[in-house]
N, C-alpha and C. Protein backbone atom coordinates (compact mmCIF):
# COMPACT_ATOMS: atom_id res chain seq x y z
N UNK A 1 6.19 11.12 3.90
CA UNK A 1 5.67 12.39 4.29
C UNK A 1 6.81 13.37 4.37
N UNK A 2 6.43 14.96 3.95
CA UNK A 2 7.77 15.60 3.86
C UNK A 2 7.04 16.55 4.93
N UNK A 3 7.97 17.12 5.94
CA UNK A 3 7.76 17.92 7.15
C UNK A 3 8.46 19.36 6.51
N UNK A 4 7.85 20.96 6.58
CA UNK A 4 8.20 21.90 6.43
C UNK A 4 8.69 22.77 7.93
N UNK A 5 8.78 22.23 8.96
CA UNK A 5 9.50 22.69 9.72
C UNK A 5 9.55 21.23 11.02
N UNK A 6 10.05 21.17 12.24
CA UNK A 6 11.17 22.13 12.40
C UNK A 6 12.33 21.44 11.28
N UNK A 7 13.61 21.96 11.93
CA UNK A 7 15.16 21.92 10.96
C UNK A 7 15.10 19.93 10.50
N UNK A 8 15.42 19.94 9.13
CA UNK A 8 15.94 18.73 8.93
C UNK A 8 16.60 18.07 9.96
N UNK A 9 16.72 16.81 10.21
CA UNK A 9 17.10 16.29 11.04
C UNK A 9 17.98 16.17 12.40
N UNK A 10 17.03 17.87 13.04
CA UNK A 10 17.67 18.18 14.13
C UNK A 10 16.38 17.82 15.27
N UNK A 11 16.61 18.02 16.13
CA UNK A 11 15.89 17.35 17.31
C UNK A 11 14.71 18.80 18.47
N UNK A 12 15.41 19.84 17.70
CA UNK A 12 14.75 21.46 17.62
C UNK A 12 13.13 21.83 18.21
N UNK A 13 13.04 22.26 19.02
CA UNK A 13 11.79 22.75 19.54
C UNK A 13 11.42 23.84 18.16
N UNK A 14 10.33 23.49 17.70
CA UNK A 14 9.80 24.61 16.11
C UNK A 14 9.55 26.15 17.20
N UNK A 15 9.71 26.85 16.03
CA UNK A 15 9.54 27.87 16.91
C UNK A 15 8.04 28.60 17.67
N UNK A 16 7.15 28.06 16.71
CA UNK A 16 5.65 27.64 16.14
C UNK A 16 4.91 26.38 17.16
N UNK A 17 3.98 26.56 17.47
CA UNK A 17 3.25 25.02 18.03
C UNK A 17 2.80 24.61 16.92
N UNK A 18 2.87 25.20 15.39
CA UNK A 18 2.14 24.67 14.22
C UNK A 18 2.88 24.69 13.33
N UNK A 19 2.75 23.69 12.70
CA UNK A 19 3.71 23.76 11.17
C UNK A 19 2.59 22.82 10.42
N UNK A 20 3.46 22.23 8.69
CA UNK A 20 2.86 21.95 7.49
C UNK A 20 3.49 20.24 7.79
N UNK A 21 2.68 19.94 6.59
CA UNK A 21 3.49 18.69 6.28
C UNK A 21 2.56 18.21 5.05
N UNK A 22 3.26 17.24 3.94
CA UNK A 22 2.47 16.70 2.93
C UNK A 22 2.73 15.33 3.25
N UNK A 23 1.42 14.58 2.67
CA UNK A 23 1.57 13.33 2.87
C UNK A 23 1.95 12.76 1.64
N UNK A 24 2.77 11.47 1.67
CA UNK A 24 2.92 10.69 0.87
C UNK A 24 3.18 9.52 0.70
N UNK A 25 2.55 9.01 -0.17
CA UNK A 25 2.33 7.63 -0.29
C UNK A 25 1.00 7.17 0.13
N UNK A 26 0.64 5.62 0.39
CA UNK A 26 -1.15 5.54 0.97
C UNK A 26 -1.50 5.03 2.21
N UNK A 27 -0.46 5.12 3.10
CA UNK A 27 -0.74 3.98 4.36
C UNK A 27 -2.27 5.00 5.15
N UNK A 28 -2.18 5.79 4.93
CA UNK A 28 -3.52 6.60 5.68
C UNK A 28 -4.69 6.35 4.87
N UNK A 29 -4.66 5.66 3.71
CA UNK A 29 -6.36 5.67 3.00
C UNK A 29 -7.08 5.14 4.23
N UNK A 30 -8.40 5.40 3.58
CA UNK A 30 -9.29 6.80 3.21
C UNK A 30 -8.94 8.30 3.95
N UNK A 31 -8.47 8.28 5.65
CA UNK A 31 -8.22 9.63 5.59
C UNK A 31 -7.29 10.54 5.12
N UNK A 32 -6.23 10.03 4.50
CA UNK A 32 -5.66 11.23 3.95
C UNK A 32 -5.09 10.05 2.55
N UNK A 33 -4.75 11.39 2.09
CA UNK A 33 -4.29 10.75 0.43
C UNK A 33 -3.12 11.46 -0.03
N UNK A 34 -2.18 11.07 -0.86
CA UNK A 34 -0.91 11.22 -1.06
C UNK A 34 -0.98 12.66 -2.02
N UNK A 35 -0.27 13.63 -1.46
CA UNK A 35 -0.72 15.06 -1.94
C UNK A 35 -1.14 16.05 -0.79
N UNK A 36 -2.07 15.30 -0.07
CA UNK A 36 -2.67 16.23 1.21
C UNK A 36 -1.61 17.11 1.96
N UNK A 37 -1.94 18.43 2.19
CA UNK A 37 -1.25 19.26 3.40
C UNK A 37 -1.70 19.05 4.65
N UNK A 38 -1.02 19.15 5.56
CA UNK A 38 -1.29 18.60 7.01
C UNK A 38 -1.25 19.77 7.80
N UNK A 39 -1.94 20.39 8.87
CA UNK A 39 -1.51 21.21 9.29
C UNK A 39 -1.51 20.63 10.69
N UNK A 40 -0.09 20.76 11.37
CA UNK A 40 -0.08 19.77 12.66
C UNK A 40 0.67 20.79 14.21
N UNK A 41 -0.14 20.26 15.11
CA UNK A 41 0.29 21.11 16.42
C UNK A 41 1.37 20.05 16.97
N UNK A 42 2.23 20.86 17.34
CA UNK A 42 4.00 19.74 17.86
C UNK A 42 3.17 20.29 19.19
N UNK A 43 3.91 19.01 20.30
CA UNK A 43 3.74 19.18 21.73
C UNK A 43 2.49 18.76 21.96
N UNK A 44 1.29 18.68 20.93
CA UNK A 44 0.22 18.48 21.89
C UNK A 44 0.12 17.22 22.45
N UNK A 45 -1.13 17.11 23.11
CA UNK A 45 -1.78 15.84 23.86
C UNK A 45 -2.02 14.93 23.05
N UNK A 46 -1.72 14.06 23.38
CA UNK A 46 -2.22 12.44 21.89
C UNK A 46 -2.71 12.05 22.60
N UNK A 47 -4.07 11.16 22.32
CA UNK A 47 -4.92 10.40 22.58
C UNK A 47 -4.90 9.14 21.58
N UNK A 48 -5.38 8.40 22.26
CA UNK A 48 -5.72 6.90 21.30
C UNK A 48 -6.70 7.26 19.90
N UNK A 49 -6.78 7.09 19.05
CA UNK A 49 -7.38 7.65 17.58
C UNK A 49 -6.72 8.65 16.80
N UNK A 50 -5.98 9.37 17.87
CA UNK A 50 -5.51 10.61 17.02
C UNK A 50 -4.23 10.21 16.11
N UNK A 51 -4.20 10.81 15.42
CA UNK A 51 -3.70 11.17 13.91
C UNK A 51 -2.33 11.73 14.48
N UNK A 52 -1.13 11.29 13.76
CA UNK A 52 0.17 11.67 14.31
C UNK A 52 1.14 12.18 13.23
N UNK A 53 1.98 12.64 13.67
CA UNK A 53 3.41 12.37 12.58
C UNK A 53 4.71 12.06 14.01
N UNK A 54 5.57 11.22 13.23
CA UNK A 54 6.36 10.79 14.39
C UNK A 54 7.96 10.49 13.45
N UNK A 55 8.61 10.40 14.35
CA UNK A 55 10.02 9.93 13.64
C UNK A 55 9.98 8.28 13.48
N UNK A 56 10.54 7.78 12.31
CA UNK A 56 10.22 6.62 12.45
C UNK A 56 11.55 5.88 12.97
N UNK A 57 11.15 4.98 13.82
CA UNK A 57 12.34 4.29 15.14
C UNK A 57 13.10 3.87 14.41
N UNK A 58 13.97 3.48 12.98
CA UNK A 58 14.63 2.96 12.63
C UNK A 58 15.48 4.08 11.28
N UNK A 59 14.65 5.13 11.43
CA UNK A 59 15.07 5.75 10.22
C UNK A 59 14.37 7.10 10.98
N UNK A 60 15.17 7.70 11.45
CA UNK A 60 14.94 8.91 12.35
C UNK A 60 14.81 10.30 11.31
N UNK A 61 15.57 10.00 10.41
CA UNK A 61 15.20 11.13 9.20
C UNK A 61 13.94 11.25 8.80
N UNK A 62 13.21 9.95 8.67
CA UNK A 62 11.70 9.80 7.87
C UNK A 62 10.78 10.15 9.21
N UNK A 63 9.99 11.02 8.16
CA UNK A 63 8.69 11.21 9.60
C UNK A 63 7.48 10.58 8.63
N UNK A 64 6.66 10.07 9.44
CA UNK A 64 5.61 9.26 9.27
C UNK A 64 4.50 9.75 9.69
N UNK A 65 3.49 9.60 9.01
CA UNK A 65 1.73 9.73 9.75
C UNK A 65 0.55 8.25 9.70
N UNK A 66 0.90 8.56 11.28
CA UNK A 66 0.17 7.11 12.15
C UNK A 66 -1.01 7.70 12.82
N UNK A 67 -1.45 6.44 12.80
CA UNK A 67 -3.00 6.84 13.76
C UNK A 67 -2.45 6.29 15.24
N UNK A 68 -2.37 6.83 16.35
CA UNK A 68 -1.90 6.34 17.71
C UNK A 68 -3.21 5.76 18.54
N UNK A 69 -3.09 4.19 18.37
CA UNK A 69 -3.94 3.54 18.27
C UNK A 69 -3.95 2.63 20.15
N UNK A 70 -3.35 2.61 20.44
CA UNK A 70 -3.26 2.69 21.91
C UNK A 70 -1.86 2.74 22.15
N UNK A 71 -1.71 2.94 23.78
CA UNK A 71 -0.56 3.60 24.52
C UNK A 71 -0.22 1.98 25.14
N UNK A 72 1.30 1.85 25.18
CA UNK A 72 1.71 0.66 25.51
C UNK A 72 3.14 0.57 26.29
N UNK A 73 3.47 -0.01 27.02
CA UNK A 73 4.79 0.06 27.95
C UNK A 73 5.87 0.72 27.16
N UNK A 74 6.07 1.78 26.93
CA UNK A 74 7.64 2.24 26.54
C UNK A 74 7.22 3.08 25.12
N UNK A 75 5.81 2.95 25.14
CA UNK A 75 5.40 4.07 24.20
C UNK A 75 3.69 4.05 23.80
N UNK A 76 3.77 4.17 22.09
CA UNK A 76 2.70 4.45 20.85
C UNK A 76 2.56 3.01 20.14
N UNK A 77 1.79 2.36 20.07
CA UNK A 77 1.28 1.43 19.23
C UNK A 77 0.65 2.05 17.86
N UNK A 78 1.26 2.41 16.86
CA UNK A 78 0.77 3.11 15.86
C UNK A 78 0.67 2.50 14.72
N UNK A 79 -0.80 2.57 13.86
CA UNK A 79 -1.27 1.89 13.37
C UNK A 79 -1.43 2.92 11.45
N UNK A 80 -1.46 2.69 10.31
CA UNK A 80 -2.09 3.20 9.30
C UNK A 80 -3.49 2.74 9.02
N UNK A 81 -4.10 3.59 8.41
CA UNK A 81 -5.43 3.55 8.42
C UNK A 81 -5.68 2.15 7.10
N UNK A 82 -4.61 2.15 6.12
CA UNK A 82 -5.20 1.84 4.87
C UNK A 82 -3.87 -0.04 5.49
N UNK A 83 -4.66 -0.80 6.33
CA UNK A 83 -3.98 -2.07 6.33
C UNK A 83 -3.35 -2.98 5.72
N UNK A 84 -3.27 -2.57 4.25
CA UNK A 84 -2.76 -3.25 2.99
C UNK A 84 -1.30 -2.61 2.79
N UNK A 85 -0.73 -1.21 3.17
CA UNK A 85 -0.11 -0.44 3.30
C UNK A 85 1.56 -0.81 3.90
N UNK A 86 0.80 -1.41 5.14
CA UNK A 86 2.07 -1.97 6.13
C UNK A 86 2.94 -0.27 6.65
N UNK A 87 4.32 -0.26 7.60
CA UNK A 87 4.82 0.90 7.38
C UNK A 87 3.95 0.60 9.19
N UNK A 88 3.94 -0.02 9.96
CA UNK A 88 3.21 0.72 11.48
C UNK A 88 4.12 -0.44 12.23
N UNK A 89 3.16 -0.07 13.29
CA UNK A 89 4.11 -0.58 14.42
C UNK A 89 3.92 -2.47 14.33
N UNK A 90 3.12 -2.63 13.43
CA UNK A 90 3.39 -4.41 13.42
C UNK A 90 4.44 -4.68 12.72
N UNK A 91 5.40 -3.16 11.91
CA UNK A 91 6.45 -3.82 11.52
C UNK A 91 7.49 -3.60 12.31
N UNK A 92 7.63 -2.65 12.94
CA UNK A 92 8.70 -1.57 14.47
C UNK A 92 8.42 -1.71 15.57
N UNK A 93 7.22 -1.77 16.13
CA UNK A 93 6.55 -2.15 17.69
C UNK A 93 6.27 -1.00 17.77
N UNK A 94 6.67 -0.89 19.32
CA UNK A 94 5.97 0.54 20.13
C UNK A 94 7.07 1.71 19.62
N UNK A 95 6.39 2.74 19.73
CA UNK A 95 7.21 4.26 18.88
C UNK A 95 7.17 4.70 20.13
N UNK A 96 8.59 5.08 20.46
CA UNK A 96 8.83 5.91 22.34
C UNK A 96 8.22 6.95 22.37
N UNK A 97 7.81 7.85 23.06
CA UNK A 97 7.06 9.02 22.88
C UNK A 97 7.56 9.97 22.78
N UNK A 98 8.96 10.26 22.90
CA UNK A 98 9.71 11.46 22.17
C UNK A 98 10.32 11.33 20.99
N UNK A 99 9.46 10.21 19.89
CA UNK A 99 9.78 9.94 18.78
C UNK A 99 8.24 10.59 17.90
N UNK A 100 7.12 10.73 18.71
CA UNK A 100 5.63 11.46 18.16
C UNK A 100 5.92 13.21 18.56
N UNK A 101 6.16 13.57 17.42
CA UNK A 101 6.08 14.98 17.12
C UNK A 101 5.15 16.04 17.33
N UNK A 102 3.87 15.53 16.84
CA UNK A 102 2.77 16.44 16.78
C UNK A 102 1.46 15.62 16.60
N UNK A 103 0.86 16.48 16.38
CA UNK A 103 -0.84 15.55 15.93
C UNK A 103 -1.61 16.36 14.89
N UNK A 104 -1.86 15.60 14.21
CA UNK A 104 -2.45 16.67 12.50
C UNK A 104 -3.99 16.88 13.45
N UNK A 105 -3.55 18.24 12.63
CA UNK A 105 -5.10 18.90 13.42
C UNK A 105 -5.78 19.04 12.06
N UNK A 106 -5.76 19.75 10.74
CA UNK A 106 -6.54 19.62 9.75
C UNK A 106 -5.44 19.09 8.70
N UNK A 107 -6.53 18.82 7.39
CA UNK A 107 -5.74 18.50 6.11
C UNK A 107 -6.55 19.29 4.72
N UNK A 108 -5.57 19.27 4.11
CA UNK A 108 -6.00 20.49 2.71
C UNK A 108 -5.42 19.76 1.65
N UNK A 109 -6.74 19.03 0.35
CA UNK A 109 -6.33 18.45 -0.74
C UNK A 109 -6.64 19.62 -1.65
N UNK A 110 -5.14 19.09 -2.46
CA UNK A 110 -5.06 20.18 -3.29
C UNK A 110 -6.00 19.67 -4.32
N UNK A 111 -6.01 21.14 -5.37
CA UNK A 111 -7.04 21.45 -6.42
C UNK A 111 -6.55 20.50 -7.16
N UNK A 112 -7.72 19.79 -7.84
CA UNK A 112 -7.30 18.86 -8.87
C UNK A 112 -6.54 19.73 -10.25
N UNK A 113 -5.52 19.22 -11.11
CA UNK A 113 -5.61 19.93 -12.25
C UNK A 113 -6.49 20.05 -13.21
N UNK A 114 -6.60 21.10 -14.02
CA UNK A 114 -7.23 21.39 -14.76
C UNK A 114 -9.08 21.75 -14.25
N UNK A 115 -9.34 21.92 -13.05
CA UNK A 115 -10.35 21.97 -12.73
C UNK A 115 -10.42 24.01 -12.63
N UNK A 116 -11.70 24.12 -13.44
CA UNK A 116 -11.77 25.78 -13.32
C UNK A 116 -13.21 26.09 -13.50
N UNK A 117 -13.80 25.39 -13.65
CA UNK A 117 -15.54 25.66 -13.68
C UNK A 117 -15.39 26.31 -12.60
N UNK A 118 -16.72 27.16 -12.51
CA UNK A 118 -16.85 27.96 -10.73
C UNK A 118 -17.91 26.87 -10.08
N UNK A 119 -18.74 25.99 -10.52
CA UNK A 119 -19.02 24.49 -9.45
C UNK A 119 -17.81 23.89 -8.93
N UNK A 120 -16.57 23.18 -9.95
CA UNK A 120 -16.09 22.74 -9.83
C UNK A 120 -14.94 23.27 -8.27
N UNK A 121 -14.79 24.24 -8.28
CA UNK A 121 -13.83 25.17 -7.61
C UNK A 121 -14.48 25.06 -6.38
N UNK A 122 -15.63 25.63 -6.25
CA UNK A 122 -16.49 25.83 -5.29
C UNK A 122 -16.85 24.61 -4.57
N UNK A 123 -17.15 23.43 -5.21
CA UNK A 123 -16.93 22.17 -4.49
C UNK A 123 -15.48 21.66 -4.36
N UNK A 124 -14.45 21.87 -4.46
CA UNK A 124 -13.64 21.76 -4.06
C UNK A 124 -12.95 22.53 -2.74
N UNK A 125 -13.45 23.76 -2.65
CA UNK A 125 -13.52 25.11 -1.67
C UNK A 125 -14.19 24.04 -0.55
N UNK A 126 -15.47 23.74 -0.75
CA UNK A 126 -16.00 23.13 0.84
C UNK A 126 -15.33 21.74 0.86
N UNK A 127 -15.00 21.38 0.04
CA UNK A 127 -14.62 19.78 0.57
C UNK A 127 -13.17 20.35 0.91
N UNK A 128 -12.43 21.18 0.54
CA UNK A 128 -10.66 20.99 0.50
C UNK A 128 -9.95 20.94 1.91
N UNK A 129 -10.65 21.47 3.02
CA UNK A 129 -10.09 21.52 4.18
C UNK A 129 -11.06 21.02 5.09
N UNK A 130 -10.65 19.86 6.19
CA UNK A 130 -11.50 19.14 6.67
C UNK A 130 -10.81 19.09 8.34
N UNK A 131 -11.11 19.16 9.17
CA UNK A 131 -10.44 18.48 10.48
C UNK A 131 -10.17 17.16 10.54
N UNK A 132 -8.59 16.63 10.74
CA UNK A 132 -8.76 14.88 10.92
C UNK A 132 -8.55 14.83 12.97
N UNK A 133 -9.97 14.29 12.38
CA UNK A 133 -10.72 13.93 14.33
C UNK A 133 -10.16 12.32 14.53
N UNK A 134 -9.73 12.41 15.78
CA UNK A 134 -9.38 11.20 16.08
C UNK A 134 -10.48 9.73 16.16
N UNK A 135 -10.32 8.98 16.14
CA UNK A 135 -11.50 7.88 15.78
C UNK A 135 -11.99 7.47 17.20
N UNK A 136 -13.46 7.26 17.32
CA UNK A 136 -13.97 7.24 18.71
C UNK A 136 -13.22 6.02 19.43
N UNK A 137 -13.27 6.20 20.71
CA UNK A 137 -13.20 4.81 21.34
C UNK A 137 -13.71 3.59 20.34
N UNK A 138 -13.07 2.46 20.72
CA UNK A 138 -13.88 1.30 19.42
C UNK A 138 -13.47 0.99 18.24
N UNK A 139 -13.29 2.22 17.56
CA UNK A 139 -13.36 2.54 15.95
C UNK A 139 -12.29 1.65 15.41
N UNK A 140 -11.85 1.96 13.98
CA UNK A 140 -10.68 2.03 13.05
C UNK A 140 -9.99 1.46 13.85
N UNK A 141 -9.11 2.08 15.17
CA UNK A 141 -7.74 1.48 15.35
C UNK A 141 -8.21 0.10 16.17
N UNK A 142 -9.14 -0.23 16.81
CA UNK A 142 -9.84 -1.49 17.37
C UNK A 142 -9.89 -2.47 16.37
N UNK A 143 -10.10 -2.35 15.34
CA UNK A 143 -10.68 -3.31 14.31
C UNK A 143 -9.37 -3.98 13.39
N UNK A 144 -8.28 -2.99 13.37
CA UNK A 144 -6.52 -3.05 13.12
C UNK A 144 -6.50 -3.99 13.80
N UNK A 145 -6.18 -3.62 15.35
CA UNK A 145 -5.55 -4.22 16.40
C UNK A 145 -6.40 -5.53 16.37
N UNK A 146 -7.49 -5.70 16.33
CA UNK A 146 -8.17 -7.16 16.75
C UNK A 146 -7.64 -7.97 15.33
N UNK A 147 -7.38 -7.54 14.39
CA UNK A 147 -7.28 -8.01 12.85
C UNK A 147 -5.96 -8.81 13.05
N UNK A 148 -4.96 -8.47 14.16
CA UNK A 148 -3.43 -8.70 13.79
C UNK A 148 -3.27 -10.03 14.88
């Protein structure tokens, strides 16, 4: 995942509660896909389901997007959506909590190429920007965690 603010690998309050980010690679299938823009609030409240980007504990340069799948002694138990993926905390453990940055509030897939019909556009217009909602109590990150 590449982060458009804050400063490269400084430790910097953004100046913004909101910035960008693209995802990359697939550990988030189905909710996000490699290409997606992220639009993410730094500082907020995380809850269990919600959707993250975080520094990753071993490689503080790389920021990552985890689903924060429950809260655990000394931090984030953070999980990817797409389990074939690997890249979460069954390979790092718990992520400290001044290592979770923000929480993706929506995502925006870009236009396919070559797409220019006005259907084509237009269904891409309502599908392209979506809210990623955190997964209910139960959900996705329950079914991880019981899996491991």
């Amino acid at each position: 995942m590449t982060e458009q603010s804050p400063g490269e690998g400084g430790q910097e309050r953004p100046l913004l509660p909101f910035g960008t980010a693209e995802v990359t690679g697939p550990s988030m299938v189905p909710t996000l896909r490699h290409g997606d823009r992220l639009v993410v609030r730094y500082g907020a409240r995380v809850r269990p389901g919600d959707v993250v980007v975080l520094r990753h504990p071993f490689q503080q340069d790389l920021l990552v997007v985890k689903r924060a799948a429950e809260r655990r002694d000394g931090g984030w138990w953070v999980l990817g959506d797409n389990a074939f993926a690997g890249g979460d905390s069954t390979d790092y453990g718990v992520v400290p909590p001044d290592l979770v940055l923000a929480r993706v509030l929506l995502r925006v897939r870009p236009r396919p190429a070559g797409q220019r019909s006005v259907p084509a556009l237009l269904g891409w217009a309502l599908s392209s920007v979506r809210p990623v909602l955190g997964a209910r109590p139960g959900e996705a990150a329950s079914r991880r965690l019981r899996a491991r």
